[in-house]
PDB file of N, CA and C in Angstrom:
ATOM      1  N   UNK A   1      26.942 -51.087  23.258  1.00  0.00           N
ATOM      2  CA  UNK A   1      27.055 -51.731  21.974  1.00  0.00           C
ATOM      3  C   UNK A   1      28.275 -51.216  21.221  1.00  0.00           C
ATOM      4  N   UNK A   2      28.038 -49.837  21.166  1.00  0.00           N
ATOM      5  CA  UNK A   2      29.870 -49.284  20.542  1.00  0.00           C
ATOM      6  C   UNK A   2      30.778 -49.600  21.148  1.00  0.00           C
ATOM      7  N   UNK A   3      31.003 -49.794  22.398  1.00  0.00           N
ATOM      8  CA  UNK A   3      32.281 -50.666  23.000  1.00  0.00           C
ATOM      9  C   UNK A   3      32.308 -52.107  22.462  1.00  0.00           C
ATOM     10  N   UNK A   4      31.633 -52.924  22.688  1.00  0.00           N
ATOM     11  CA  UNK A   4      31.783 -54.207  21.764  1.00  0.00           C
ATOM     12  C   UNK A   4      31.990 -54.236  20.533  1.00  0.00           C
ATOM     13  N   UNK A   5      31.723 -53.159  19.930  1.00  0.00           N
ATOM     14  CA  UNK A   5      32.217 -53.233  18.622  1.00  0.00           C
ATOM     15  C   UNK A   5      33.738 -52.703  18.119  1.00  0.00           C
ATOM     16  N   UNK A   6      33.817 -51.902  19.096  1.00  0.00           N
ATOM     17  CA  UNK A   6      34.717 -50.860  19.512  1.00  0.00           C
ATOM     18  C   UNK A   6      36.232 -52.031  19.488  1.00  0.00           C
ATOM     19  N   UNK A   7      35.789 -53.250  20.426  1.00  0.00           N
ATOM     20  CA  UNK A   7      36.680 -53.757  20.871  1.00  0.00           C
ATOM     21  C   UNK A   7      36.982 -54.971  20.479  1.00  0.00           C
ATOM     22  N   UNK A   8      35.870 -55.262  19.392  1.00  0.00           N
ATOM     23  CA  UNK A   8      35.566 -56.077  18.588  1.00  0.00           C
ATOM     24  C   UNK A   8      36.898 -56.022  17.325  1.00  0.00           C
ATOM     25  N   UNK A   9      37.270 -54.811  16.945  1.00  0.00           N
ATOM     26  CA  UNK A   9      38.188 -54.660  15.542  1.00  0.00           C
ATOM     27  C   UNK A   9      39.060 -53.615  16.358  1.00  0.00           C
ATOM     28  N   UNK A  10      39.125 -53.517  17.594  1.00  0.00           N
ATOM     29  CA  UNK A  10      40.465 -52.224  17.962  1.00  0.00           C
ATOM     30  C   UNK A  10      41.498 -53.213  18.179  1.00  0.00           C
ATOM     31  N   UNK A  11      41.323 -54.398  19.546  1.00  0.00           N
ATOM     32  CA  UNK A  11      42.380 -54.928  20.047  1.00  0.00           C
ATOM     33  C   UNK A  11      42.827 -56.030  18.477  1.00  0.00           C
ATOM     34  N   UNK A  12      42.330 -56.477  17.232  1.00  0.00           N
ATOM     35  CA  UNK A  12      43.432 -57.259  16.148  1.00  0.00           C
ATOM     36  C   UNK A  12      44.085 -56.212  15.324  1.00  0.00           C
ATOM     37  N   UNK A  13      42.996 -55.083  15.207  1.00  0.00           N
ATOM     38  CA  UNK A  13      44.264 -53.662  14.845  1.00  0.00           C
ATOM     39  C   UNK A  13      45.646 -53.473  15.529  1.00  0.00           C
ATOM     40  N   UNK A  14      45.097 -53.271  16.921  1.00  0.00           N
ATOM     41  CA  UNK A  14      46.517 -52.856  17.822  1.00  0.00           C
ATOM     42  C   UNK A  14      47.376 -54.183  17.393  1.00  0.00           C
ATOM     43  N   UNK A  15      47.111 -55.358  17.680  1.00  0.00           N
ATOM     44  CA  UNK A  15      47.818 -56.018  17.488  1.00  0.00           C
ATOM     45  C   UNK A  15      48.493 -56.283  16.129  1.00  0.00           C
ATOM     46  N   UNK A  16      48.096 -56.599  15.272  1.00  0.00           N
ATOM     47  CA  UNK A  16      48.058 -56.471  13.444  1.00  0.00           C
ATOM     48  C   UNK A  16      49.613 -55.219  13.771  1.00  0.00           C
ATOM     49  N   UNK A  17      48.954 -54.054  14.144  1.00  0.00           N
ATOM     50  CA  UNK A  17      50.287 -52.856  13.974  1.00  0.00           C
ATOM     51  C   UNK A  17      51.384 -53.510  14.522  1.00  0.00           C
ATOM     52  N   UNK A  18      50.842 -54.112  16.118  1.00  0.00           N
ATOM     53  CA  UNK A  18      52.477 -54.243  16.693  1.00  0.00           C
ATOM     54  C   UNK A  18      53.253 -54.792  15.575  1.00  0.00           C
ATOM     55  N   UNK A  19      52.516 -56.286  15.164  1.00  0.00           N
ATOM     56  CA  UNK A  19      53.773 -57.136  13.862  1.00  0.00           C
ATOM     57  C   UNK A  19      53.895 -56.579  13.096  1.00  0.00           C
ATOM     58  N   UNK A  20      53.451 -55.216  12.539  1.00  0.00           N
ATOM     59  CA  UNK A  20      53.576 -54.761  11.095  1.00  0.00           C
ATOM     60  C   UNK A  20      54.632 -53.617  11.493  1.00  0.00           C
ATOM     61  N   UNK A  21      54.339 -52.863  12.229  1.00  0.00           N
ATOM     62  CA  UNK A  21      55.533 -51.720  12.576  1.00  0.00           C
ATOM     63  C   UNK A  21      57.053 -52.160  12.292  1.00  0.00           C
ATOM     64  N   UNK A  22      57.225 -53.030  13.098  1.00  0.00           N
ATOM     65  CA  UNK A  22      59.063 -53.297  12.621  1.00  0.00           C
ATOM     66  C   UNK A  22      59.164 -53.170  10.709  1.00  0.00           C
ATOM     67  N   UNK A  23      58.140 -53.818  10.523  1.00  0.00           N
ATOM     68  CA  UNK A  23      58.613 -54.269   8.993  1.00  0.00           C
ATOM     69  C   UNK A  23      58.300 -52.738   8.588  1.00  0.00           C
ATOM     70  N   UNK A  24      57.351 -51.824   8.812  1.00  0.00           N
ATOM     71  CA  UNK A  24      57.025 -50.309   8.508  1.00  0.00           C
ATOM     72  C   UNK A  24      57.884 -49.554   8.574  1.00  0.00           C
ATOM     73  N   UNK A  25      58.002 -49.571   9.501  1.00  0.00           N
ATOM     74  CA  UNK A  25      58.949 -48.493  10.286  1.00  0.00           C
ATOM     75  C   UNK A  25      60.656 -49.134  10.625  1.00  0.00           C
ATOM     76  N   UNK A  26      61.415 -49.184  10.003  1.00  0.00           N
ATOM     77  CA  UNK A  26      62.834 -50.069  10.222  1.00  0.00           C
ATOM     78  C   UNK A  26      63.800 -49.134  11.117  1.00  0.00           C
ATOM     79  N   UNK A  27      63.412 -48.168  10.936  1.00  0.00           N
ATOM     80  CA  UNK A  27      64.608 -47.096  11.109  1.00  0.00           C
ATOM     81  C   UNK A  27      64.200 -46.827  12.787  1.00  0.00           C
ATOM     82  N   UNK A  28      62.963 -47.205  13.405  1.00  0.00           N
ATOM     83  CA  UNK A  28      62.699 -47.056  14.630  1.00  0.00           C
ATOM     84  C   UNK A  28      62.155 -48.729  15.659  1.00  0.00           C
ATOM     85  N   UNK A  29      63.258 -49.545  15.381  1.00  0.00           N
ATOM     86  CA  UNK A  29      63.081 -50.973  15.667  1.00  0.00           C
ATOM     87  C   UNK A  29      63.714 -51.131  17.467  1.00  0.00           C
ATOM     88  N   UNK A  30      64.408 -50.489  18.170  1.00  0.00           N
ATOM     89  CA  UNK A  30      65.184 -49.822  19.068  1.00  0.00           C
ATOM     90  C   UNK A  30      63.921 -49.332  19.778  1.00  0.00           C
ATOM     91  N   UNK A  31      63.357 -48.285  19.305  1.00  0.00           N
ATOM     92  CA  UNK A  31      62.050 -47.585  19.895  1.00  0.00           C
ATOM     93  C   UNK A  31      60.905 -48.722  19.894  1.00  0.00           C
ATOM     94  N   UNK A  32      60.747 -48.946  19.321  1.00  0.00           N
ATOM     95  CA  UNK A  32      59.658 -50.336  19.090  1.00  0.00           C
ATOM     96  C   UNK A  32      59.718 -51.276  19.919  1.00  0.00           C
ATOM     97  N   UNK A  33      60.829 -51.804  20.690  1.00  0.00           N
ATOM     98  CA  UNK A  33      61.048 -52.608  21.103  1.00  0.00           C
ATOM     99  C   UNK A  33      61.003 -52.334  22.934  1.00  0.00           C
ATOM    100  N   UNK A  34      61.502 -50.848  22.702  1.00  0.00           N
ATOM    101  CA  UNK A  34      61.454 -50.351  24.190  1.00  0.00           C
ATOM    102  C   UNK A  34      59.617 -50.333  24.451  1.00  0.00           C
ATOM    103  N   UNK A  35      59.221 -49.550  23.694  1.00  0.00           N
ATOM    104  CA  UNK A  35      57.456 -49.931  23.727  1.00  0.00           C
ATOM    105  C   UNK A  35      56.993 -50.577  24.180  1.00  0.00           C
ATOM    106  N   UNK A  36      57.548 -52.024  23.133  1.00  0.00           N
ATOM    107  CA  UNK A  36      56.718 -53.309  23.539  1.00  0.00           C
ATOM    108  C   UNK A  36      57.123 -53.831  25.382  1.00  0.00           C
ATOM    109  N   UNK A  37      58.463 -53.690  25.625  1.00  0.00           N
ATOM    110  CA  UNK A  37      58.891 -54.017  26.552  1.00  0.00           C
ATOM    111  C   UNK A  37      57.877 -52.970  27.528  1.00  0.00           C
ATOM    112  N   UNK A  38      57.942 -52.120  27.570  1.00  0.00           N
ATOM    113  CA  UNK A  38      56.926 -51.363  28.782  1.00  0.00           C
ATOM    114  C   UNK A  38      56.179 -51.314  28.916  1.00  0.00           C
ATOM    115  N   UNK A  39      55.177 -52.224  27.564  1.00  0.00           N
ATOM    116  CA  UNK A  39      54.027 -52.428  27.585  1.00  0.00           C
ATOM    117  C   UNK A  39      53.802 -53.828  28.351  1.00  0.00           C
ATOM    118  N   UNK A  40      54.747 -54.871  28.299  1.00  0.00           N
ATOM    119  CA  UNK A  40      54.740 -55.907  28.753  1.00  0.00           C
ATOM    120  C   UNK A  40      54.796 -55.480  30.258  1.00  0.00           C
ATOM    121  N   UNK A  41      55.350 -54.589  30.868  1.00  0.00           N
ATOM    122  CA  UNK A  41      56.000 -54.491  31.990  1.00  0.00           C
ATOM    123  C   UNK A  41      54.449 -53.555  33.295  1.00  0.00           C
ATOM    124  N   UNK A  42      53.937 -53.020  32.027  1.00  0.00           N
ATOM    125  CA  UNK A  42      52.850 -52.294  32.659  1.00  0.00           C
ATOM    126  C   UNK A  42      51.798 -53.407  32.775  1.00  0.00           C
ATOM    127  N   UNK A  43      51.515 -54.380  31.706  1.00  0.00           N
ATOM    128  CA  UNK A  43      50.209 -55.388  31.974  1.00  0.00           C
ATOM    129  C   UNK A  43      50.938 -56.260  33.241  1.00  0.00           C
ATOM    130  N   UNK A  44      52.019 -56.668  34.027  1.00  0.00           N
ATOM    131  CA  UNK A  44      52.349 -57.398  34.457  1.00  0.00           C
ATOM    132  C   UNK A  44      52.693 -56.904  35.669  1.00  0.00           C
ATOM    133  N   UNK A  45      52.728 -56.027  35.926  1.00  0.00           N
ATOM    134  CA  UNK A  45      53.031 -54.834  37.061  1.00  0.00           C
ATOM    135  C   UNK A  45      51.804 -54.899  38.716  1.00  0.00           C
ATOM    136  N   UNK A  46      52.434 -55.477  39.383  1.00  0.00           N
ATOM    137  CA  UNK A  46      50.999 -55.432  40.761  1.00  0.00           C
ATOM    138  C   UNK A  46      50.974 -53.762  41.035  1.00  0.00           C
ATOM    139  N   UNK A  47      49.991 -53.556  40.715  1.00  0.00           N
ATOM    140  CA  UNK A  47      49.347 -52.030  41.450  1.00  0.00           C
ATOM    141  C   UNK A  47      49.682 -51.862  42.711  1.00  0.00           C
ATOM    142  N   UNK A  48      49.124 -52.856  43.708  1.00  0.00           N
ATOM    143  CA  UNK A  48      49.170 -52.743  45.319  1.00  0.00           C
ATOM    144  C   UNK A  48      50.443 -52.576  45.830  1.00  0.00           C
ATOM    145  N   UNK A  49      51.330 -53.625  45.221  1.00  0.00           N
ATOM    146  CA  UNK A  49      52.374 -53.991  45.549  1.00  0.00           C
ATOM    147  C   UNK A  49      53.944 -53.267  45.645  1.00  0.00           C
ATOM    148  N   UNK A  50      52.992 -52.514  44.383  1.00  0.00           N
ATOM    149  CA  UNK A  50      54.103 -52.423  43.715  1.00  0.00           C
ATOM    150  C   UNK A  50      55.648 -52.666  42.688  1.00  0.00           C
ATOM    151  N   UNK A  51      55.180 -53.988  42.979  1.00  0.00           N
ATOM    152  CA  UNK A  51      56.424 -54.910  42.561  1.00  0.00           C
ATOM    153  C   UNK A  51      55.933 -56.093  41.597  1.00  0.00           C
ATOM    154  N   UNK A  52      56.733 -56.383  40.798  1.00  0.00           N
ATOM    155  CA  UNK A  52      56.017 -57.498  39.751  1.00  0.00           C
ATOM    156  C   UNK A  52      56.357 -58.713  39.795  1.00  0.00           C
ATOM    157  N   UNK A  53      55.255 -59.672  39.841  1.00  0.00           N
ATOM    158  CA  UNK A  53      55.197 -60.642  39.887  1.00  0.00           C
ATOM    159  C   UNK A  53      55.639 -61.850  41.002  1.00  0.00           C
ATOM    160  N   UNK A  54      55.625 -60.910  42.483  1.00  0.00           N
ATOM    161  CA  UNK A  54      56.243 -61.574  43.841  1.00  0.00           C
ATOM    162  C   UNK A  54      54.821 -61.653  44.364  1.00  0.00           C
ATOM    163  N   UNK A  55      55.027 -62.791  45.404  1.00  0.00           N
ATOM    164  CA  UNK A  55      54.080 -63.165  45.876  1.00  0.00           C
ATOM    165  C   UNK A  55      54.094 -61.936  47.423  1.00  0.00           C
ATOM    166  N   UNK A  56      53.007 -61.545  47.898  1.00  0.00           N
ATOM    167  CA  UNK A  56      53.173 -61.027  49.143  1.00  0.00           C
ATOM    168  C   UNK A  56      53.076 -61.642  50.958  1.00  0.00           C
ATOM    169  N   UNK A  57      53.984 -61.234  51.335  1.00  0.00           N
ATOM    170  CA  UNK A  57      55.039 -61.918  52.085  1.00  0.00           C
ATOM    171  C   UNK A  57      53.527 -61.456  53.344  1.00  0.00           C
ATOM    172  N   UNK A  58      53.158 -62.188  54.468  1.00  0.00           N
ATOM    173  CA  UNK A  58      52.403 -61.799  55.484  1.00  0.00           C
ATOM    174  C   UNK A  58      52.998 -60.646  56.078  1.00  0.00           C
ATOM    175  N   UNK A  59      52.403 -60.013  57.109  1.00  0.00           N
ATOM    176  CA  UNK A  59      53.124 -59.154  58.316  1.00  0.00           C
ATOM    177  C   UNK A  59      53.341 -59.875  59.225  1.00  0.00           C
ATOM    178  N   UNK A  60      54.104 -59.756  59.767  1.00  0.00           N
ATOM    179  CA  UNK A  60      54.006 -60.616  61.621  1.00  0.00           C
ATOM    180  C   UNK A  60      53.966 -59.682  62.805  1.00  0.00           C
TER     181      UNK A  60
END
């Protein structure tokens, strides 16, 4: 039940900050941006693979 609730008001927080930080924080918009980018790069990232977003090729 605390996880649903948990996750209920964490993930529009996290998000709410991402858009609010630039305007917060100006002087670290450079850093902010590298963030977001590695954050994009980690949800999009194949584990197995290693490699993002390629399809995997058979063995022969």
């Amino acid at each position: 039940m605390l996880t649903k609730t948990c996750d209920k008001f964490l993930h529009p927080a996290l998000l709410a900050a991402i858009f609010i930080a630039p305007f917060a924080l100006p002087n670290f918009n450079a850093q902010l941006a590298t963030l977001r980018l590695m954050i994009i790069v980690a949800l999009t990232w194949d584990m197995t693979g290693m490699r993002a977003g390629h399809v995997r090729q058979s063995l022969r």
